[in-house]
N, C-alpha and C. Protein backbone atom coordinates (compact mmCIF):
# COMPACT_ATOMS: atom_id res chain seq x y z
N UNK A 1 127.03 104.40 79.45
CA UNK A 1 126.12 105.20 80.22
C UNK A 1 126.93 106.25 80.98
N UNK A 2 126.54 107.51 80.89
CA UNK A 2 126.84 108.83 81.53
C UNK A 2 126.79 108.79 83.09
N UNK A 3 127.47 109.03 83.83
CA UNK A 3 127.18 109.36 85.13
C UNK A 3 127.76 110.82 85.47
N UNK A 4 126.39 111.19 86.22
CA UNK A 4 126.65 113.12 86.55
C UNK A 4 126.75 112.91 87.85
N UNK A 5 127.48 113.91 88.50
CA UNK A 5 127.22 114.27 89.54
C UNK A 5 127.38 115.53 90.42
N UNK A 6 126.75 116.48 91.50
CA UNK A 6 126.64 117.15 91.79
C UNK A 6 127.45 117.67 93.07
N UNK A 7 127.76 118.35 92.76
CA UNK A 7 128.17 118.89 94.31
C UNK A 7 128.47 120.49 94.79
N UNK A 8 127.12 120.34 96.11
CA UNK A 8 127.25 121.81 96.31
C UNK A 8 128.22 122.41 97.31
N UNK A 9 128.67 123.24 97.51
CA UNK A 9 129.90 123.65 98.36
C UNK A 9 129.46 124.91 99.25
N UNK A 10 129.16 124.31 100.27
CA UNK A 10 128.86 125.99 100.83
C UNK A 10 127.39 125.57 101.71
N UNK A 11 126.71 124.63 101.30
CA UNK A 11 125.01 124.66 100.80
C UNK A 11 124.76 125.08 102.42
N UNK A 12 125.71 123.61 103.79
CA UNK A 12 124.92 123.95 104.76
C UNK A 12 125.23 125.34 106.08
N UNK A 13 126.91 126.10 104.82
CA UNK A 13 127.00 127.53 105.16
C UNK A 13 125.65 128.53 105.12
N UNK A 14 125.47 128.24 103.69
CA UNK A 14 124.28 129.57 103.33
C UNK A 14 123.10 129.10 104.03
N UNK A 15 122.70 127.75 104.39
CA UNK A 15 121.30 127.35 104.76
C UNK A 15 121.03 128.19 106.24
N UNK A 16 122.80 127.91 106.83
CA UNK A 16 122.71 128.69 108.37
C UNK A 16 122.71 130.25 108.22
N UNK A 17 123.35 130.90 107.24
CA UNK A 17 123.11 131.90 106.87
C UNK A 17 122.11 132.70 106.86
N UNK A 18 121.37 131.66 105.91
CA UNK A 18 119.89 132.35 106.10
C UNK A 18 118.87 132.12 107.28
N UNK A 19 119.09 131.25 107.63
CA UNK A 19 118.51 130.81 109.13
C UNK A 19 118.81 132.02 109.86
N UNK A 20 120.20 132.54 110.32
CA UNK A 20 120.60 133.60 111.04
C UNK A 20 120.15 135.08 110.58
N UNK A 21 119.79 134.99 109.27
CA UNK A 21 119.41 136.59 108.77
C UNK A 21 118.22 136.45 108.85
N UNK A 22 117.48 135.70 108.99
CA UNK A 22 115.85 135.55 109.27
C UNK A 22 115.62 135.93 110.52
N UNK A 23 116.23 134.97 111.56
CA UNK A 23 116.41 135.15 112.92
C UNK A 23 116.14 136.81 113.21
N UNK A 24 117.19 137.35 112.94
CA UNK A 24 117.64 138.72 112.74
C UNK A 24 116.87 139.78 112.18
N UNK A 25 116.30 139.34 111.58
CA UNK A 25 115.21 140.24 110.80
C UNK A 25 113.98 140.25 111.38
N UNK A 26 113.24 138.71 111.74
CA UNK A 26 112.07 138.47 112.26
C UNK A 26 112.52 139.39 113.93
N UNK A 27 113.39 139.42 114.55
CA UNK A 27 113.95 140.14 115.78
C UNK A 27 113.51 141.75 115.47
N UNK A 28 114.30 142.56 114.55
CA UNK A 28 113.85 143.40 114.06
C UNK A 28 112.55 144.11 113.50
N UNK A 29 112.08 143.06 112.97
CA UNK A 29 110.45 143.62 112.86
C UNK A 29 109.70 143.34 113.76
N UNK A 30 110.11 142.34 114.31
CA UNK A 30 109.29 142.09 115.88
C UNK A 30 109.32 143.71 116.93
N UNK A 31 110.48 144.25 117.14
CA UNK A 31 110.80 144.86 117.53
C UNK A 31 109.94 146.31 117.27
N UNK A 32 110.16 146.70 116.07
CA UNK A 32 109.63 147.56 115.79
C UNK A 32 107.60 147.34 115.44
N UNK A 33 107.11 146.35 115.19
CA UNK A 33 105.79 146.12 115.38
C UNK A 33 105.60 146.46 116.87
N UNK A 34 106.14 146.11 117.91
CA UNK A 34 105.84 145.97 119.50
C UNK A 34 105.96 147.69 119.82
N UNK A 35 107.00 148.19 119.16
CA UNK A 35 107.13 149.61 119.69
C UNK A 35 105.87 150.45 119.25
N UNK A 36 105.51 149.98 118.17
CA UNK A 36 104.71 150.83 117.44
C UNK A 36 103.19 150.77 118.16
N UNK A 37 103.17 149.29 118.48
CA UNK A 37 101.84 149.01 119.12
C UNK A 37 101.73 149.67 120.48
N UNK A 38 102.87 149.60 121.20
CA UNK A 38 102.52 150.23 122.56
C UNK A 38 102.62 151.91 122.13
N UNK A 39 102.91 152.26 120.95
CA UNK A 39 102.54 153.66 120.97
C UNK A 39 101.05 153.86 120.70
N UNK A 40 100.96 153.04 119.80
CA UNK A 40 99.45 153.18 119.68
C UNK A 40 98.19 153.21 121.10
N UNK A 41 98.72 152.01 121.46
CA UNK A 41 98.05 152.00 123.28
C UNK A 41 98.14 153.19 123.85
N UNK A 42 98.99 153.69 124.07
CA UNK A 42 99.34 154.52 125.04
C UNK A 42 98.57 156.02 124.58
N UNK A 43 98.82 156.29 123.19
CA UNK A 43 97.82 156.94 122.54
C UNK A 43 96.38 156.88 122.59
N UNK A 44 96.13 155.80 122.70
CA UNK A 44 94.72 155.35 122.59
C UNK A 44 93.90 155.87 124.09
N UNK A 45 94.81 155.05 125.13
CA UNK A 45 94.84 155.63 126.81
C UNK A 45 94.16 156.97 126.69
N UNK A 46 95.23 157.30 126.45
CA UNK A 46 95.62 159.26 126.55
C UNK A 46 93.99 159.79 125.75
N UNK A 47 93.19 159.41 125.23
CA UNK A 47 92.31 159.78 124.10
C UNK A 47 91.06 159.58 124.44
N UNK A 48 91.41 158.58 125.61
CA UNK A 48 89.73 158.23 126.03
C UNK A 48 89.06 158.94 126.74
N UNK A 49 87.72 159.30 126.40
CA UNK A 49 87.15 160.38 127.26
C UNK A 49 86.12 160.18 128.34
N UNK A 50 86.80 159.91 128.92
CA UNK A 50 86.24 159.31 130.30
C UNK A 50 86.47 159.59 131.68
N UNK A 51 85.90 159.72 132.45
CA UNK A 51 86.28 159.92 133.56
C UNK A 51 86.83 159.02 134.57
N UNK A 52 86.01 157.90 134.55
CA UNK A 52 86.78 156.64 135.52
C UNK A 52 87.92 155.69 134.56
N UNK A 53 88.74 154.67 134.92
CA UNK A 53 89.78 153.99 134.12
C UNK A 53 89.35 153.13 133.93
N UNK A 54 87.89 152.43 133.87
CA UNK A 54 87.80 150.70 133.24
C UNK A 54 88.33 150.78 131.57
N UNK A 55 87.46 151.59 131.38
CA UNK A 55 88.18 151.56 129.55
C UNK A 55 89.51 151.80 129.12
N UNK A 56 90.30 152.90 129.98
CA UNK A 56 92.04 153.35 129.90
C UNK A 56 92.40 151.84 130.36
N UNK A 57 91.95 151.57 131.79
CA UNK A 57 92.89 150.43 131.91
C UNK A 57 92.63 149.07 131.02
N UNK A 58 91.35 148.87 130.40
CA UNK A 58 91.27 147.77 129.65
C UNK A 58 91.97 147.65 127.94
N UNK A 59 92.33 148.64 127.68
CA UNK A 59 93.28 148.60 126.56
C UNK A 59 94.39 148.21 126.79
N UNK A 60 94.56 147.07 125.52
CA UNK A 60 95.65 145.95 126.21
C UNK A 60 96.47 145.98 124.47
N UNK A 61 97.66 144.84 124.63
CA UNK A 61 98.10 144.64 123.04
C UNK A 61 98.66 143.12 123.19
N UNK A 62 98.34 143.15 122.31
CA UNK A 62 98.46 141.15 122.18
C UNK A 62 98.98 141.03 120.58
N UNK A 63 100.55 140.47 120.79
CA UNK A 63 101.14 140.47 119.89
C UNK A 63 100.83 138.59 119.69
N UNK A 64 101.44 138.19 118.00
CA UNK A 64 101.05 137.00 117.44
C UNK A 64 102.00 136.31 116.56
N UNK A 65 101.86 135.70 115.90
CA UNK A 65 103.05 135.02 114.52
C UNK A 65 104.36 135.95 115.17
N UNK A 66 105.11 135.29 115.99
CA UNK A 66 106.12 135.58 116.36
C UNK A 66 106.52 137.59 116.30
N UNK A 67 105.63 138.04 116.78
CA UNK A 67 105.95 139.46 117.23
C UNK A 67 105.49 139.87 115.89
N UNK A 68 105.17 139.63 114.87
CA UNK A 68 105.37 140.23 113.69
C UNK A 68 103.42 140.83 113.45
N UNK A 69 102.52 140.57 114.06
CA UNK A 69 101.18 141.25 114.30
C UNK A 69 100.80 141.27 115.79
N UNK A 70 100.02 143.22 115.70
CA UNK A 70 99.74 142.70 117.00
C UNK A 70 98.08 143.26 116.96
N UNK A 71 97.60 143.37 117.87
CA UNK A 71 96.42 144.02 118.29
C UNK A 71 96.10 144.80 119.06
N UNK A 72 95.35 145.56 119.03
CA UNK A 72 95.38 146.93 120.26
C UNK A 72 93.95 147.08 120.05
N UNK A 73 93.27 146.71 121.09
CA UNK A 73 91.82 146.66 121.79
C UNK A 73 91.54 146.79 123.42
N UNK A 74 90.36 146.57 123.01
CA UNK A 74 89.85 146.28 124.41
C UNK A 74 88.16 145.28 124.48
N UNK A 75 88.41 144.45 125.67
CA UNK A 75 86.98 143.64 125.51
C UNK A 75 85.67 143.92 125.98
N UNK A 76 85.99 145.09 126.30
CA UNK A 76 84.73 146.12 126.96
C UNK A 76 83.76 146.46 125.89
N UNK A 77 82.57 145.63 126.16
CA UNK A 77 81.83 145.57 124.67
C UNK A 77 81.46 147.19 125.19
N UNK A 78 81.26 148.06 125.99
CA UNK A 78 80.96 149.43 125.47
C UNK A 78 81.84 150.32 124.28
N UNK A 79 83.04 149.85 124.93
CA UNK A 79 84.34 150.71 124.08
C UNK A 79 83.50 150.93 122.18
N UNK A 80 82.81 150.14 121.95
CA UNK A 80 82.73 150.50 120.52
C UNK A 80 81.03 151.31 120.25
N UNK A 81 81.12 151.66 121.60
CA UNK A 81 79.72 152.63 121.64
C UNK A 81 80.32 154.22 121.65
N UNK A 82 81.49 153.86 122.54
CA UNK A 82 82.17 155.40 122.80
C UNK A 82 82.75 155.60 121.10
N UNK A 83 83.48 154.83 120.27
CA UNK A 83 84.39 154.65 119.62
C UNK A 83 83.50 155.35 118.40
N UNK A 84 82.64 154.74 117.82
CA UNK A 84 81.88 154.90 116.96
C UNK A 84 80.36 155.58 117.00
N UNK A 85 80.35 155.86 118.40
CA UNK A 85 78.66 157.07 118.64
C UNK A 85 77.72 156.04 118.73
N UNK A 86 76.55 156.02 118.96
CA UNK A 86 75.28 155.58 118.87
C UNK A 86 74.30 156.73 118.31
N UNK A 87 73.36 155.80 117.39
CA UNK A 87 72.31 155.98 116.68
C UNK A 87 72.65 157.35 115.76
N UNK A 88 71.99 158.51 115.79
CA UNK A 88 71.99 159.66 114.84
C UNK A 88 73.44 160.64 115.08
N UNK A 89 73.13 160.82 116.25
CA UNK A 89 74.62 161.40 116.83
C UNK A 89 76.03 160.80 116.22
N UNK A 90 76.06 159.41 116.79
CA UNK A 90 77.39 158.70 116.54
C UNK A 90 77.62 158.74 114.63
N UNK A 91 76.16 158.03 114.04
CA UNK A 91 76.25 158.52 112.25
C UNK A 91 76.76 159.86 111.77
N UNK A 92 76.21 160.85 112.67
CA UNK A 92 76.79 162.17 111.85
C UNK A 92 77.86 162.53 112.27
N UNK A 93 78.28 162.01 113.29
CA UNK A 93 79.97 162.50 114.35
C UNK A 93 81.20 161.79 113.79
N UNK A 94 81.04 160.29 113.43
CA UNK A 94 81.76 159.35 113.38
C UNK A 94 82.68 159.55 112.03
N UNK A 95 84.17 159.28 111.70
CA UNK A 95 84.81 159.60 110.59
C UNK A 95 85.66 158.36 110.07
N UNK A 96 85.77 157.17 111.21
CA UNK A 96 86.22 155.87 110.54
C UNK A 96 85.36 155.05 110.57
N UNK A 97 85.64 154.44 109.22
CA UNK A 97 84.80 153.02 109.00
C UNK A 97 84.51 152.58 110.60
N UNK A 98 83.08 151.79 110.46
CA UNK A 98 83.10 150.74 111.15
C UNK A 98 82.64 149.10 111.21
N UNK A 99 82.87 148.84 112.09
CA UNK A 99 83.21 147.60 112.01
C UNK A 99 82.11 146.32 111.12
N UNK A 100 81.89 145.63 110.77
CA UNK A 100 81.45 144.70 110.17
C UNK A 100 79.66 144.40 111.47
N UNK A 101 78.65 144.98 111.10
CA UNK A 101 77.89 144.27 111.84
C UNK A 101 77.09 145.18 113.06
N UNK A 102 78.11 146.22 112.75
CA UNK A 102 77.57 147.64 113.82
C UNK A 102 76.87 148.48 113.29
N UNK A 103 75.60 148.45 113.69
CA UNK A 103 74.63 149.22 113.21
C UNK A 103 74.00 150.58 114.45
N UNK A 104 73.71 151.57 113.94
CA UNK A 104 73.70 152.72 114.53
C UNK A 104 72.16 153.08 115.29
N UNK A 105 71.16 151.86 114.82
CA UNK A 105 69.81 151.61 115.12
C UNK A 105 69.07 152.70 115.28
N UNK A 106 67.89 152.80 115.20
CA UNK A 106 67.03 154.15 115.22
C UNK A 106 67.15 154.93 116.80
N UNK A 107 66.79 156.12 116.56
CA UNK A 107 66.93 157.13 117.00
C UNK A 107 65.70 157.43 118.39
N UNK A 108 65.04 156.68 117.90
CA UNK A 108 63.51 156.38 118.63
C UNK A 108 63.09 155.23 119.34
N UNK A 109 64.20 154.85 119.79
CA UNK A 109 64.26 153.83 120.57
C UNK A 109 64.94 153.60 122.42
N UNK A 110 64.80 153.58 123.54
CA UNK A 110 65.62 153.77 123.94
C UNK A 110 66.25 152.27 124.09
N UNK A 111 67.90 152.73 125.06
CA UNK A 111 69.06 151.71 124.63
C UNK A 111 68.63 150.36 125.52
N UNK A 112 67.65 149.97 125.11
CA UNK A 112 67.14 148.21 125.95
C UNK A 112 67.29 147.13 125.39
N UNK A 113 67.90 146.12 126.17
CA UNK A 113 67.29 144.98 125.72
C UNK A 113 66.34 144.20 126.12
N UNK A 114 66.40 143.02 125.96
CA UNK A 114 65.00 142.00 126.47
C UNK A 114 65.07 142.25 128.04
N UNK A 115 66.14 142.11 128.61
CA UNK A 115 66.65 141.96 130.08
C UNK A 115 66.26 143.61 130.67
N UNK A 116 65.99 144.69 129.83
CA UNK A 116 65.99 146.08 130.31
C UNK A 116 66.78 146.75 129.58
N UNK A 117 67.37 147.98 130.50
CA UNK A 117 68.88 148.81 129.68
C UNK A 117 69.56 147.81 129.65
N UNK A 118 70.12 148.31 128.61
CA UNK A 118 71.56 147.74 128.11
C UNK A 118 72.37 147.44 129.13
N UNK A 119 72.85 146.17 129.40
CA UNK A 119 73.43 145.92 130.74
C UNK A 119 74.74 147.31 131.55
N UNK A 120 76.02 147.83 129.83
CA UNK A 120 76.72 148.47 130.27
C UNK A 120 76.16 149.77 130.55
N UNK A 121 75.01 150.48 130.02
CA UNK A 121 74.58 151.59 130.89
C UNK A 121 74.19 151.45 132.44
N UNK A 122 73.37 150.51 133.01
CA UNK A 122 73.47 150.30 133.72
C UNK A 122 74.68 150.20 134.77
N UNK A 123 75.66 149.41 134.64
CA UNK A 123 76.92 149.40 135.30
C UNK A 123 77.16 150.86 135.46
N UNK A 124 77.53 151.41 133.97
CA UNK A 124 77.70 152.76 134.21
C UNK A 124 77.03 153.72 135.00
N UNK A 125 75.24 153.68 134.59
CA UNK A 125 74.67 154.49 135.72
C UNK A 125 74.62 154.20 136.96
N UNK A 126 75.11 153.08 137.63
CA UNK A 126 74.84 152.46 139.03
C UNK A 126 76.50 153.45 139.42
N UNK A 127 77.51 153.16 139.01
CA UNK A 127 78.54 153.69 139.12
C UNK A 127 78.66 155.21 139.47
N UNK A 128 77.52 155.83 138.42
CA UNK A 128 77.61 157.30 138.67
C UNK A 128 76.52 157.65 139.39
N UNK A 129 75.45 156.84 140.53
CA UNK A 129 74.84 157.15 140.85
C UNK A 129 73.36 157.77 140.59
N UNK A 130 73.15 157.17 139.26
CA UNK A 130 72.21 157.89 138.18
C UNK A 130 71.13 156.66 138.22
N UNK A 131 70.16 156.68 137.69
CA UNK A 131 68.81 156.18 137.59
C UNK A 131 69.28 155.09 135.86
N UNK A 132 69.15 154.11 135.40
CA UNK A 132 69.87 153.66 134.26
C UNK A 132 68.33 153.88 132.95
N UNK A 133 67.03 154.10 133.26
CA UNK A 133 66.16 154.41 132.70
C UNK A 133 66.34 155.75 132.27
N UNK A 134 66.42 156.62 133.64
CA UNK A 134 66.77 158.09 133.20
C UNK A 134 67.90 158.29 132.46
N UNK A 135 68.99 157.59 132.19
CA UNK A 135 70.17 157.78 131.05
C UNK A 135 69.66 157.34 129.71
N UNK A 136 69.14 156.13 130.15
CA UNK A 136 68.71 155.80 128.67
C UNK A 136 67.61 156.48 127.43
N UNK A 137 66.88 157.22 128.16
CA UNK A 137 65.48 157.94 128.10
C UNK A 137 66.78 159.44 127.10
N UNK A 138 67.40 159.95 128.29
CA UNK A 138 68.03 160.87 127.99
C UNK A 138 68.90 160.75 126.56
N UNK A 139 69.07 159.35 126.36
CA UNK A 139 70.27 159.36 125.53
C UNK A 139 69.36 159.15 124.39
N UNK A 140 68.15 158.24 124.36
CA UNK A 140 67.60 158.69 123.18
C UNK A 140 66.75 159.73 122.51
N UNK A 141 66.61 160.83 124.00
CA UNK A 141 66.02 161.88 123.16
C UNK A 141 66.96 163.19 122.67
N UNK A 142 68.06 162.73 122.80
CA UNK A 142 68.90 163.77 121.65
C UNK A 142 69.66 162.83 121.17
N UNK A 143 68.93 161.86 120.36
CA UNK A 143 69.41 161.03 119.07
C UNK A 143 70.89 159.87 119.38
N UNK A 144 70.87 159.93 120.72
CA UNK A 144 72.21 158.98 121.09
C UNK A 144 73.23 159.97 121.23
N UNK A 145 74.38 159.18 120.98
CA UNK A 145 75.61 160.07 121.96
C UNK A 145 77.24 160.19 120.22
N UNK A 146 77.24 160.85 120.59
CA UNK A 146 78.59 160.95 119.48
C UNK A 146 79.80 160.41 119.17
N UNK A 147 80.40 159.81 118.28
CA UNK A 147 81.32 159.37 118.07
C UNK A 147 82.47 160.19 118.98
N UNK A 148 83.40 159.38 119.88
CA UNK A 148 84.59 159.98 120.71
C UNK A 148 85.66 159.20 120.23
N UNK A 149 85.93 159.01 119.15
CA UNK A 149 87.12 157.85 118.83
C UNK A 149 88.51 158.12 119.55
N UNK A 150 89.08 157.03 119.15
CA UNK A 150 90.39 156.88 120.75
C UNK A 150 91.12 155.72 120.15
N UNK A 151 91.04 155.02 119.57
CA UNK A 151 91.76 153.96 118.93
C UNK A 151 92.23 154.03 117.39
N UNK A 152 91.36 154.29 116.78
CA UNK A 152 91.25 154.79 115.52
C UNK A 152 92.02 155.51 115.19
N UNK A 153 91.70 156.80 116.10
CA UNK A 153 92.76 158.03 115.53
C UNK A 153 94.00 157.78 115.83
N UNK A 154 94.41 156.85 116.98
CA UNK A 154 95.57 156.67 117.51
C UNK A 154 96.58 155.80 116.82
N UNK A 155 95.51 154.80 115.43
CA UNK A 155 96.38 154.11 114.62
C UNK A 155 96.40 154.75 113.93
N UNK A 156 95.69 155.68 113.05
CA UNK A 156 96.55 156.63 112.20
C UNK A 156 97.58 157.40 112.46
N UNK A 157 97.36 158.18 113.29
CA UNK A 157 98.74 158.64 113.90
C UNK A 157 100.25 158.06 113.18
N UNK A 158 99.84 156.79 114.20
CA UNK A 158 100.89 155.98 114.51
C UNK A 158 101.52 155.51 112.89
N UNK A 159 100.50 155.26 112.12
CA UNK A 159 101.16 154.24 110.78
C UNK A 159 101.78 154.53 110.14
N UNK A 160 101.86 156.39 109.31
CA UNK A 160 102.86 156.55 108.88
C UNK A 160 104.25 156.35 109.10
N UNK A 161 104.41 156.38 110.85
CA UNK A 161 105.78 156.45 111.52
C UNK A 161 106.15 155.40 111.84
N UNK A 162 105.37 153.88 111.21
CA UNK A 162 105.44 152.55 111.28
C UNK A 162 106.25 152.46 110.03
N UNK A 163 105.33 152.45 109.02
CA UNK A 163 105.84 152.45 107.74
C UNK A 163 107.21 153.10 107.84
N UNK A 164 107.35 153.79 108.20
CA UNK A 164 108.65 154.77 107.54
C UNK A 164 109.87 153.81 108.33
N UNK A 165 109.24 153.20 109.80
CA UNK A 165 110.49 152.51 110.44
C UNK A 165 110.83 151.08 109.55
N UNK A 166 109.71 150.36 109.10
CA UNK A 166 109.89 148.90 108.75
C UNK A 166 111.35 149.29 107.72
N UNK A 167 110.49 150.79 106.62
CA UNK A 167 111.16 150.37 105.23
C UNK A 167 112.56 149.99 105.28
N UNK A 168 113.35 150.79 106.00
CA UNK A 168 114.91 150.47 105.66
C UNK A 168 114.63 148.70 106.38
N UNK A 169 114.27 148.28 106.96
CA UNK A 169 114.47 146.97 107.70
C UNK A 169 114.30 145.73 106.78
N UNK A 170 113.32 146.33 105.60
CA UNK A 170 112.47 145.41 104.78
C UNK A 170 113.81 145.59 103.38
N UNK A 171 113.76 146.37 103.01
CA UNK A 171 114.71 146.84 102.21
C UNK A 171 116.23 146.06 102.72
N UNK A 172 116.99 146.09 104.08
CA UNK A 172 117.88 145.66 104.13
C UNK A 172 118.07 144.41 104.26
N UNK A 173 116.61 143.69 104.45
CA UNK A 173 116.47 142.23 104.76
C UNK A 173 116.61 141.75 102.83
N UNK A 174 116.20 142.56 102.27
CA UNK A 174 116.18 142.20 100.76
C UNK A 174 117.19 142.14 99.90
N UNK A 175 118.34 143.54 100.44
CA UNK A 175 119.81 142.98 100.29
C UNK A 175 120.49 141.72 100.20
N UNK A 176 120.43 141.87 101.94
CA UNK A 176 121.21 140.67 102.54
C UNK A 176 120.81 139.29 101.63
N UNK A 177 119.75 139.40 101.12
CA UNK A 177 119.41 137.88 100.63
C UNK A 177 120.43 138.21 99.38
């Protein structure tokens, strides 16, 4: 009977090896995902058309899987009224997709729910001193309000000059292996 046997030389060199070029790499794209995102924010800031800061200051970025995704929002359920327009206005103004579930609703309606206006007009009109019927009245008789995007445009911007940073990183991580 044959007996084989094996032996690797090196194995728990290269295992740390690669442990350390991962390290190193995941550092690196971490790095550059985070830069990219706070450009995007900061872009996004700069874009909003608004007069008071709840919406500037509520854009936030929340990075994930170890730096390597992040997010750039905000939880201000208005933000995607400004973002994407309401009703006829926001449809004919608007130039990025939107989101899964957002509908632009008729034109002939004003902005109520069961409870009255829409709670954030309200806030808003109490804020500006305005009547929240008389905004709402107003806003649906010239078809709602127009797409002002601010996030959107701010990730396009940004992606080409994402892409262009990863490649050498992705590329040199592909070397090294």
């Amino acid at each position: 009977m044959a007996i084989f046997s094996i032996e690797v030389v090196g194995l728990k060199e290269a295992q740390k090896a690669l442990r350390n070029l991962r390290q190193d790499s995941l550092k690196k794209f971490s790095k550059a995902v985070n830069a990219s995102a706070m450009k995007i924010r900061n872009e996004a800031i700069r874009r909003v058309p608004v007069s008071d800061g709840l919406l500037k200051s509520s854009i936030h970025v929340k990075m994930y899987k170890q730096g390597l995704v992040a997010t750039i929002g905000t939880r201000l359920n208005y933000a995607k009224f400004v973002e994407f327009g309401t009703s006829i206005q926001g449809k004919k103004s608007n130039k990025f997709p939107i989101p899964t579930g957002y509908s632009y609703g008729s034109s002939h309606r004003l902005p109520i729910s069961r409870e009255g206006v829409v709670p954030e007009l309200v806030h808003w009109s109490k804020r500006h001193g305005l009547n929240p019927w008389a905004v709402a009245y107003s806003i649906m008789k010239r078809g709602g309000n127009p797409a002002k995007p601010f996030l959107f445009p701010s990730f396009e911007m940004e992606k080409p000059k994402f892409l262009r940073k990863i490649k050498p990183l992705f590329n040199s991580f592909i070397r090294k292996l």
